[in-house]
PDB file of N, CA and C in Angstrom:
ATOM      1  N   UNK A   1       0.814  -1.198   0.000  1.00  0.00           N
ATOM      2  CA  UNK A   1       0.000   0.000   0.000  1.00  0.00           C
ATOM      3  C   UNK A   1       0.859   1.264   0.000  1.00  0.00           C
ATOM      4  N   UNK A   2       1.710   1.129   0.903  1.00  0.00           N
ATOM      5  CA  UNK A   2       3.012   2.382   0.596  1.00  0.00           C
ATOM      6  C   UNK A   2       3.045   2.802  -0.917  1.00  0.00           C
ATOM      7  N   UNK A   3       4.049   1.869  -1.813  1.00  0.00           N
ATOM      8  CA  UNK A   3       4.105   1.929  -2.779  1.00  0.00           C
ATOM      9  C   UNK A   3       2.632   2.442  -4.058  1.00  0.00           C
ATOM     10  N   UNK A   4       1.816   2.335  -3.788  1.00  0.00           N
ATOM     11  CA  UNK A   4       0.462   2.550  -4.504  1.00  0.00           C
ATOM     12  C   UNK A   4       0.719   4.216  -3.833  1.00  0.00           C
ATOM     13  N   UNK A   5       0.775   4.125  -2.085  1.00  0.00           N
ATOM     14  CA  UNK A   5       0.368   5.988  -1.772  1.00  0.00           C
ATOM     15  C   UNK A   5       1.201   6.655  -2.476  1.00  0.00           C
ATOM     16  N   UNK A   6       2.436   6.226  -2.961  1.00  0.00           N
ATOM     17  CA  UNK A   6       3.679   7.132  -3.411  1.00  0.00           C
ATOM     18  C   UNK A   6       3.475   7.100  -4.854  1.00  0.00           C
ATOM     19  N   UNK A   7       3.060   6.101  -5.661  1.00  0.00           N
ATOM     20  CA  UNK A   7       2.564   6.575  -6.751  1.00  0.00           C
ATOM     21  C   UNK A   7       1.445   7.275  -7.064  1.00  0.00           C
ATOM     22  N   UNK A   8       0.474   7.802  -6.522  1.00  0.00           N
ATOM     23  CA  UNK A   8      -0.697   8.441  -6.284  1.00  0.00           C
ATOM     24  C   UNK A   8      -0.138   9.885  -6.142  1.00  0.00           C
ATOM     25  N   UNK A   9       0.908   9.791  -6.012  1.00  0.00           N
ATOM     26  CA  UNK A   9       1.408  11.647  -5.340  1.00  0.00           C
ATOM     27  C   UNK A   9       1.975  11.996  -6.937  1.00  0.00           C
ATOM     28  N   UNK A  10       2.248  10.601  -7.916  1.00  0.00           N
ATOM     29  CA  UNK A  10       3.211  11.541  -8.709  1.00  0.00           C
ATOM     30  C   UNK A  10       2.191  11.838 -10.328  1.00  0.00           C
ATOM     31  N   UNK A  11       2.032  13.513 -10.112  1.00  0.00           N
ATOM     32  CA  UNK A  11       1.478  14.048 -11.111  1.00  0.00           C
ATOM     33  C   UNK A  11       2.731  15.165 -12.504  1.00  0.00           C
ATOM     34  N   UNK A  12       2.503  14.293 -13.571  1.00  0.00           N
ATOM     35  CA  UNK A  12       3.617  14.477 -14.409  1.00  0.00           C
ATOM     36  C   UNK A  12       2.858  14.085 -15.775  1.00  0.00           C
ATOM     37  N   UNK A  13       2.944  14.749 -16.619  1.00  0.00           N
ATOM     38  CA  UNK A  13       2.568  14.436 -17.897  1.00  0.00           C
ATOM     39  C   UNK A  13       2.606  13.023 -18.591  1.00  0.00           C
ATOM     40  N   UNK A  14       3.941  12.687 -18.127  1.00  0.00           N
ATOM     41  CA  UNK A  14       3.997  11.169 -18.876  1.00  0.00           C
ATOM     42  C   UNK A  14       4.661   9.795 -18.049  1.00  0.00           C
ATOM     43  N   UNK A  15       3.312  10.235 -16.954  1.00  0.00           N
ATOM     44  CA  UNK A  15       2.966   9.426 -15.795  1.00  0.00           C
ATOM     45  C   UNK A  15       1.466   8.970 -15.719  1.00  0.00           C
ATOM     46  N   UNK A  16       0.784   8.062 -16.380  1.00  0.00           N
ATOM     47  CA  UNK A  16      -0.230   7.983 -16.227  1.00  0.00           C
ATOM     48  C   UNK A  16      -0.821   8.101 -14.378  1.00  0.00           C
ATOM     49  N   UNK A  17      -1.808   8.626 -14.325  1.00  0.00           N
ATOM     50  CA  UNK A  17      -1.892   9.243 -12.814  1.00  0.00           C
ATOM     51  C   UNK A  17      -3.383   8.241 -12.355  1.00  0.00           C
ATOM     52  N   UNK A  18      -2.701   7.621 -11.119  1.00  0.00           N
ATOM     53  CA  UNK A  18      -3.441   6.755  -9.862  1.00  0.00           C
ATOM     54  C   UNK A  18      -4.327   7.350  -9.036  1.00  0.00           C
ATOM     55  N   UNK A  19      -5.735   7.406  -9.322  1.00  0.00           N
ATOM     56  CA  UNK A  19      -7.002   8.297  -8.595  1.00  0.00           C
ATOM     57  C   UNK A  19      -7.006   7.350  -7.865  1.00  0.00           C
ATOM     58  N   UNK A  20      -6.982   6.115  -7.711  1.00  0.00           N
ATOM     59  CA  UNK A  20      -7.471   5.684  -6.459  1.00  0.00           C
ATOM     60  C   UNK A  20      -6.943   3.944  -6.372  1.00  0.00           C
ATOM     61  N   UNK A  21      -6.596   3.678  -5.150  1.00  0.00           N
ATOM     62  CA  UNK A  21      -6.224   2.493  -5.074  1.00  0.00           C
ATOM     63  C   UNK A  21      -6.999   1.582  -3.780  1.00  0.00           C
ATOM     64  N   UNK A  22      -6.509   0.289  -3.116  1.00  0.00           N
ATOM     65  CA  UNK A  22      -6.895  -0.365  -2.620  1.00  0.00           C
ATOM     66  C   UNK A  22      -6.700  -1.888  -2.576  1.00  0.00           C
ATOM     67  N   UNK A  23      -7.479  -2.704  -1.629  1.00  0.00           N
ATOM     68  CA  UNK A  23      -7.439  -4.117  -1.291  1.00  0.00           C
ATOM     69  C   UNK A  23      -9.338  -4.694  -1.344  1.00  0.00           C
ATOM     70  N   UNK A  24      -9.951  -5.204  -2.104  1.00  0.00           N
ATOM     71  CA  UNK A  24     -11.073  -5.592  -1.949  1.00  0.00           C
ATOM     72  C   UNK A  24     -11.289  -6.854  -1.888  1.00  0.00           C
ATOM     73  N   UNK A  25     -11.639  -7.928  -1.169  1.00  0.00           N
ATOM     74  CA  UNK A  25     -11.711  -9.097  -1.051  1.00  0.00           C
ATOM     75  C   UNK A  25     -10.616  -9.881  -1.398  1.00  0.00           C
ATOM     76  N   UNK A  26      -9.223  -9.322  -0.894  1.00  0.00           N
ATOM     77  CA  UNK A  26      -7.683  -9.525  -0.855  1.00  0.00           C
ATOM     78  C   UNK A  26      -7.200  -9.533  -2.232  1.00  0.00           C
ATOM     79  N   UNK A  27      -7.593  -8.540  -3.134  1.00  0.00           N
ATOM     80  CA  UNK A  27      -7.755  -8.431  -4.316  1.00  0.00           C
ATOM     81  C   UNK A  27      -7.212  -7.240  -4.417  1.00  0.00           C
ATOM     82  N   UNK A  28      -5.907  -6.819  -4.760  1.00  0.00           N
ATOM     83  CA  UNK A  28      -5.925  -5.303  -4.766  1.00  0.00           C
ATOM     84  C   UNK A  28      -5.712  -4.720  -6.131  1.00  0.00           C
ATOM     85  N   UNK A  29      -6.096  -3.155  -6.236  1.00  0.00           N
ATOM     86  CA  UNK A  29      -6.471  -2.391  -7.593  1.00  0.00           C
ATOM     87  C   UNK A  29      -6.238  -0.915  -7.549  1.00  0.00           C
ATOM     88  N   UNK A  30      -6.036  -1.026  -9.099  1.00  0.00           N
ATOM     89  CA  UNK A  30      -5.795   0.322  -8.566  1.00  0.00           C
ATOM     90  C   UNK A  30      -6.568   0.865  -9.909  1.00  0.00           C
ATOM     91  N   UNK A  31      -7.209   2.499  -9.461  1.00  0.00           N
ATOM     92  CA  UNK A  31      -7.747   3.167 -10.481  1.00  0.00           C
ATOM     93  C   UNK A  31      -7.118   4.398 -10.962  1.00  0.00           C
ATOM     94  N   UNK A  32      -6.855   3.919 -12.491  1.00  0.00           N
ATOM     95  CA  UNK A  32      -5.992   4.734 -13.196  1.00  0.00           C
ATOM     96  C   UNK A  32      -6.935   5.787 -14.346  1.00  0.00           C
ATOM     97  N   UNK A  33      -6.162   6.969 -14.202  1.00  0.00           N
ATOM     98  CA  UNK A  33      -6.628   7.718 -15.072  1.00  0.00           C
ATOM     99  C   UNK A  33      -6.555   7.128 -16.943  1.00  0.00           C
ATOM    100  N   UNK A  34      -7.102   7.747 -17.342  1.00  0.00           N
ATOM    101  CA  UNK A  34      -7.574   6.983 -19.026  1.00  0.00           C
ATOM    102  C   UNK A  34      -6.333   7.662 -20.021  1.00  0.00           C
ATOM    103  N   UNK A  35      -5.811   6.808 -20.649  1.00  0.00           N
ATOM    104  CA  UNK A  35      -4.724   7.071 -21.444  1.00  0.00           C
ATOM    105  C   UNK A  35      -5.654   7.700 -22.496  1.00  0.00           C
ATOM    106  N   UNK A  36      -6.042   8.570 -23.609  1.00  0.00           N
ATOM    107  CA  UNK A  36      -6.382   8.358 -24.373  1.00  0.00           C
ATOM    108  C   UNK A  36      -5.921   8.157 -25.954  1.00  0.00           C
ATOM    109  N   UNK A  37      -4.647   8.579 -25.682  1.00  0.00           N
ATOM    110  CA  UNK A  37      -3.325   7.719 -27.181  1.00  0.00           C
ATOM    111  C   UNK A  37      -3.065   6.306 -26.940  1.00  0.00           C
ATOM    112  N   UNK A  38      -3.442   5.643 -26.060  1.00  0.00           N
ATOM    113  CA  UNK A  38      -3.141   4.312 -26.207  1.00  0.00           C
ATOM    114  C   UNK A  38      -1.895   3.781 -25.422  1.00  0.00           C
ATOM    115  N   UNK A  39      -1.094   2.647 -25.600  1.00  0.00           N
ATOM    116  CA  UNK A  39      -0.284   2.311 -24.948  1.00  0.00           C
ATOM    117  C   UNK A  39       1.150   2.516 -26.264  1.00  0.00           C
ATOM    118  N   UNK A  40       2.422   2.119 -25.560  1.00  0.00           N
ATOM    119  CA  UNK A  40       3.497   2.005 -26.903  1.00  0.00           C
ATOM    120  C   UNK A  40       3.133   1.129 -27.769  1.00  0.00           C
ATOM    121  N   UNK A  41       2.573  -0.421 -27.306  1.00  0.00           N
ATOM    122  CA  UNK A  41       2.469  -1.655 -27.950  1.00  0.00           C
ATOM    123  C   UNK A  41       1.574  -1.064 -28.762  1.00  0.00           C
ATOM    124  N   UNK A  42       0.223  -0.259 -28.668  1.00  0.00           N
ATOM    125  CA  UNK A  42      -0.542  -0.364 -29.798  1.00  0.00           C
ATOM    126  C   UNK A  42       0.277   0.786 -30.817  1.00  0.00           C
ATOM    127  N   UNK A  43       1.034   1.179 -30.235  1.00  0.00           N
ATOM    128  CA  UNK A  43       1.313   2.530 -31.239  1.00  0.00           C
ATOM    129  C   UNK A  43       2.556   1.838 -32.210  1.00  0.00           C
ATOM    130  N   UNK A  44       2.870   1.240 -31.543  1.00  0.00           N
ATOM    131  CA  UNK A  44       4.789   0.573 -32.254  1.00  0.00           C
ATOM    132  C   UNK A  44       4.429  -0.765 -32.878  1.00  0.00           C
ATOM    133  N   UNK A  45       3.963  -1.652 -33.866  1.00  0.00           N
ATOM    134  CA  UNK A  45       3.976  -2.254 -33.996  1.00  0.00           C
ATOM    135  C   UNK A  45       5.495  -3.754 -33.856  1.00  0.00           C
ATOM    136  N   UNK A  46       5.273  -4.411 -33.815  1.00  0.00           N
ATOM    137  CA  UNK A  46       5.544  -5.600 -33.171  1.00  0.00           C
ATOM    138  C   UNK A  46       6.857  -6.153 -34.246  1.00  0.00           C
ATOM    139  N   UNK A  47       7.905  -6.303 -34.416  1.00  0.00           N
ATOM    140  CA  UNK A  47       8.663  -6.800 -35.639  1.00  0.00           C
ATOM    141  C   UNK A  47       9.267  -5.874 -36.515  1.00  0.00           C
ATOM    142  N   UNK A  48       8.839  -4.645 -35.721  1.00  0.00           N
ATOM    143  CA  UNK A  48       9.202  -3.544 -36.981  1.00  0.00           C
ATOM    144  C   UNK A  48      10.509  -2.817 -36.832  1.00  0.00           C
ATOM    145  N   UNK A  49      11.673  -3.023 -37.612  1.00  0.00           N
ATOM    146  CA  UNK A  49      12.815  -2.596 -36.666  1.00  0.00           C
ATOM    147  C   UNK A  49      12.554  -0.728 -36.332  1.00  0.00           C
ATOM    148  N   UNK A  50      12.697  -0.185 -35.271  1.00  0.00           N
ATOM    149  CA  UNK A  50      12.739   1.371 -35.213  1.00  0.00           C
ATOM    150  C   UNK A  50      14.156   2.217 -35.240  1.00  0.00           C
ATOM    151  N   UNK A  51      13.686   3.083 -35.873  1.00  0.00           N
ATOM    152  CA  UNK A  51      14.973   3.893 -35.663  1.00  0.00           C
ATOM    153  C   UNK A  51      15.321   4.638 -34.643  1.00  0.00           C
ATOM    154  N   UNK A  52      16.597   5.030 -34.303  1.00  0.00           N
ATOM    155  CA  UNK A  52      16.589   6.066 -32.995  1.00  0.00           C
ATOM    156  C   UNK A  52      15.806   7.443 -33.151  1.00  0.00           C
ATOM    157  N   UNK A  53      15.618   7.592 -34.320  1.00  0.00           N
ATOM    158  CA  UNK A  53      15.170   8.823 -34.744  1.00  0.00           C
ATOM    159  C   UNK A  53      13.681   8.931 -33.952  1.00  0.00           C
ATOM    160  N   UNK A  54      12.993   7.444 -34.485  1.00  0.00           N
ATOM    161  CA  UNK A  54      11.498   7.293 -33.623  1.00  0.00           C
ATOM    162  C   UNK A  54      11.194   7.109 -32.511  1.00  0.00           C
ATOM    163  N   UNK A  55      12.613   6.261 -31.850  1.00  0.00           N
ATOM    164  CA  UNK A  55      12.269   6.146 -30.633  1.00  0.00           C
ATOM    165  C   UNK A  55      12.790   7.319 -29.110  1.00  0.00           C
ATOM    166  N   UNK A  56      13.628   8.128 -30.132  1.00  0.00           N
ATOM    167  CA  UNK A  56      13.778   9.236 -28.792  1.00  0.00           C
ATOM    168  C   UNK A  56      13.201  10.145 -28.642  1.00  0.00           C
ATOM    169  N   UNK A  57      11.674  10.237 -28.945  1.00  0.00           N
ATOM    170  CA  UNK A  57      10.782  10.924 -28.487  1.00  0.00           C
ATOM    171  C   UNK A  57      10.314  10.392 -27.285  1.00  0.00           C
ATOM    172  N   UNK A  58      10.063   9.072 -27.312  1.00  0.00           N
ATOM    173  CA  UNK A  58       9.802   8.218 -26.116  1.00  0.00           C
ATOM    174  C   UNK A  58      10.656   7.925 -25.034  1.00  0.00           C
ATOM    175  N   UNK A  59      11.715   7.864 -25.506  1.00  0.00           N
ATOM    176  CA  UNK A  59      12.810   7.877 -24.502  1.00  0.00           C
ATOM    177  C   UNK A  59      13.103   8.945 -23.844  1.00  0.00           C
ATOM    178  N   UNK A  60      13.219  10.217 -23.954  1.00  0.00           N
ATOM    179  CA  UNK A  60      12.905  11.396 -23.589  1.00  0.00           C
ATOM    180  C   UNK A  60      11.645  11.840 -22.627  1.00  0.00           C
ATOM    181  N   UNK A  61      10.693  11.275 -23.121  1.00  0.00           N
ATOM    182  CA  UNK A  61       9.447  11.396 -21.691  1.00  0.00           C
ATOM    183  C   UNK A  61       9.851  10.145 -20.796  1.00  0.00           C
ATOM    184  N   UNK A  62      10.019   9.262 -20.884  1.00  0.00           N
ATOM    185  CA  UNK A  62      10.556   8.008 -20.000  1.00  0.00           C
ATOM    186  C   UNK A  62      11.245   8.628 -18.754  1.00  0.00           C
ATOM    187  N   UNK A  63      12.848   9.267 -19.815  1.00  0.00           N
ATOM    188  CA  UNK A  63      13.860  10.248 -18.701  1.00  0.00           C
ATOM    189  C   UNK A  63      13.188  10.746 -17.911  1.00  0.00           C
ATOM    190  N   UNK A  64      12.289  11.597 -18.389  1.00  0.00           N
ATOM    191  CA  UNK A  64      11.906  12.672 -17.891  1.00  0.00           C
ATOM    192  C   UNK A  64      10.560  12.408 -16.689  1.00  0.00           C
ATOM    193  N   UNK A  65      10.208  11.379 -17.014  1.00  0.00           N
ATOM    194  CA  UNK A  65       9.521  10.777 -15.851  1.00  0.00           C
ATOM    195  C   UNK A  65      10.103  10.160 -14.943  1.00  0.00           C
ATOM    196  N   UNK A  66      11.016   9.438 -15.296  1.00  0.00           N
ATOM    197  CA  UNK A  66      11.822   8.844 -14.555  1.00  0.00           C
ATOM    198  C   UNK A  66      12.998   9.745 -13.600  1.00  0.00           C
ATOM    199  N   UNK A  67      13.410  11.122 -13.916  1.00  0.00           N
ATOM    200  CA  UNK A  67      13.643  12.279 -13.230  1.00  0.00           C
ATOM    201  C   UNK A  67      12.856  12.683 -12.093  1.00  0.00           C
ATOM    202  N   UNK A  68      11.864  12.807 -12.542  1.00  0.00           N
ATOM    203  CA  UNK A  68      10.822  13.328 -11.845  1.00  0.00           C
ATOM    204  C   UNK A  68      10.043  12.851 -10.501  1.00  0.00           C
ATOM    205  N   UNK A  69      10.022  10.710 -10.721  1.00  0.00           N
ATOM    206  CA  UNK A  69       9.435  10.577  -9.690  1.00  0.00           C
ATOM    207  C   UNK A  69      10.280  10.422  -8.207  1.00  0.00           C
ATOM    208  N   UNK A  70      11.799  10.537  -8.391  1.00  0.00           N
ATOM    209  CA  UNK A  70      12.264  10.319  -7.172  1.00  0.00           C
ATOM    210  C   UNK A  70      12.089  11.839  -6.146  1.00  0.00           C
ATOM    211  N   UNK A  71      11.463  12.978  -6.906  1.00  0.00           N
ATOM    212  CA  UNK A  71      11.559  13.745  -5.992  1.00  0.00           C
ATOM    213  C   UNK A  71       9.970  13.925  -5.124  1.00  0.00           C
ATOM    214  N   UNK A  72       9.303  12.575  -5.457  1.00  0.00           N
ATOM    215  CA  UNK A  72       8.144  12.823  -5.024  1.00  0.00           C
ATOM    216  C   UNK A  72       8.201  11.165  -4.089  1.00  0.00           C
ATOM    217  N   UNK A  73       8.799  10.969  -3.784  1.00  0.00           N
ATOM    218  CA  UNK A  73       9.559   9.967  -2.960  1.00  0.00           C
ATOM    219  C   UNK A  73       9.518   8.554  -3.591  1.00  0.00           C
ATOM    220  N   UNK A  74       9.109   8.767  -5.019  1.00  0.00           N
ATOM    221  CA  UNK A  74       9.738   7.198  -5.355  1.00  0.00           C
ATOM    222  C   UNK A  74      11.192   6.740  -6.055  1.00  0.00           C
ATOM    223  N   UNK A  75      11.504   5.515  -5.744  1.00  0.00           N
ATOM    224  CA  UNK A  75      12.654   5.485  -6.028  1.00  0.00           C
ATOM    225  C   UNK A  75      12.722   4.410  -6.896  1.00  0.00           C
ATOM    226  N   UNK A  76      13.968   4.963  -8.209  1.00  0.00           N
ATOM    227  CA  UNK A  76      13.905   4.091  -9.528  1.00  0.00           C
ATOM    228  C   UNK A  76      14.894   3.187  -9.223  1.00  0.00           C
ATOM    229  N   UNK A  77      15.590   3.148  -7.946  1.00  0.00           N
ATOM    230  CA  UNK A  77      16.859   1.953  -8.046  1.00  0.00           C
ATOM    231  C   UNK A  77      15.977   0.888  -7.611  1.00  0.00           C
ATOM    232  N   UNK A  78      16.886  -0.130  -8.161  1.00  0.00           N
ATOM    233  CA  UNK A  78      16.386  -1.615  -8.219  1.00  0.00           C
ATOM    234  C   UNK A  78      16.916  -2.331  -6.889  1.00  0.00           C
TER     235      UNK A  78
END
């Protein structure tokens, strides 16, 4: 549950954002705000080699999320 409260705090553009979480009949969930572009998988098809050219747009919000959430107390080390 920690982990769910600390993602719930982090509001960032290319962070899909956690309205609400929980445990229901030892079942736990969480409610996420609505992507409405979709995920990478539907956007990148599957087999297709990419170039760096395409993919450092994405890699760039990744960083940049990934910047972002340790100052809202989560932490990206493994």
């Amino acid at each position: 549950m920690d982990e769910a409260r600390i993602i719930a705090r982090l509001v960032h553009p290319h962070i899909v954002r956690v309205l609400e979480f929980g445990v229901e009949d030892e079942v736990p969930f969480l409610v996420m705000d609505y992507a409405p572009n979709g995920t990478l998988r539907s956007r990148l098809p599957r087999a297709v080699p990419l170039t760096p050219e395409s993919i450092f747009p994405y890699m760039r919000q990744i960083a940049d999320a990934l910047a972002y959430a340790p100052s809202r107390g989560w932490s990206t080390a493994t």
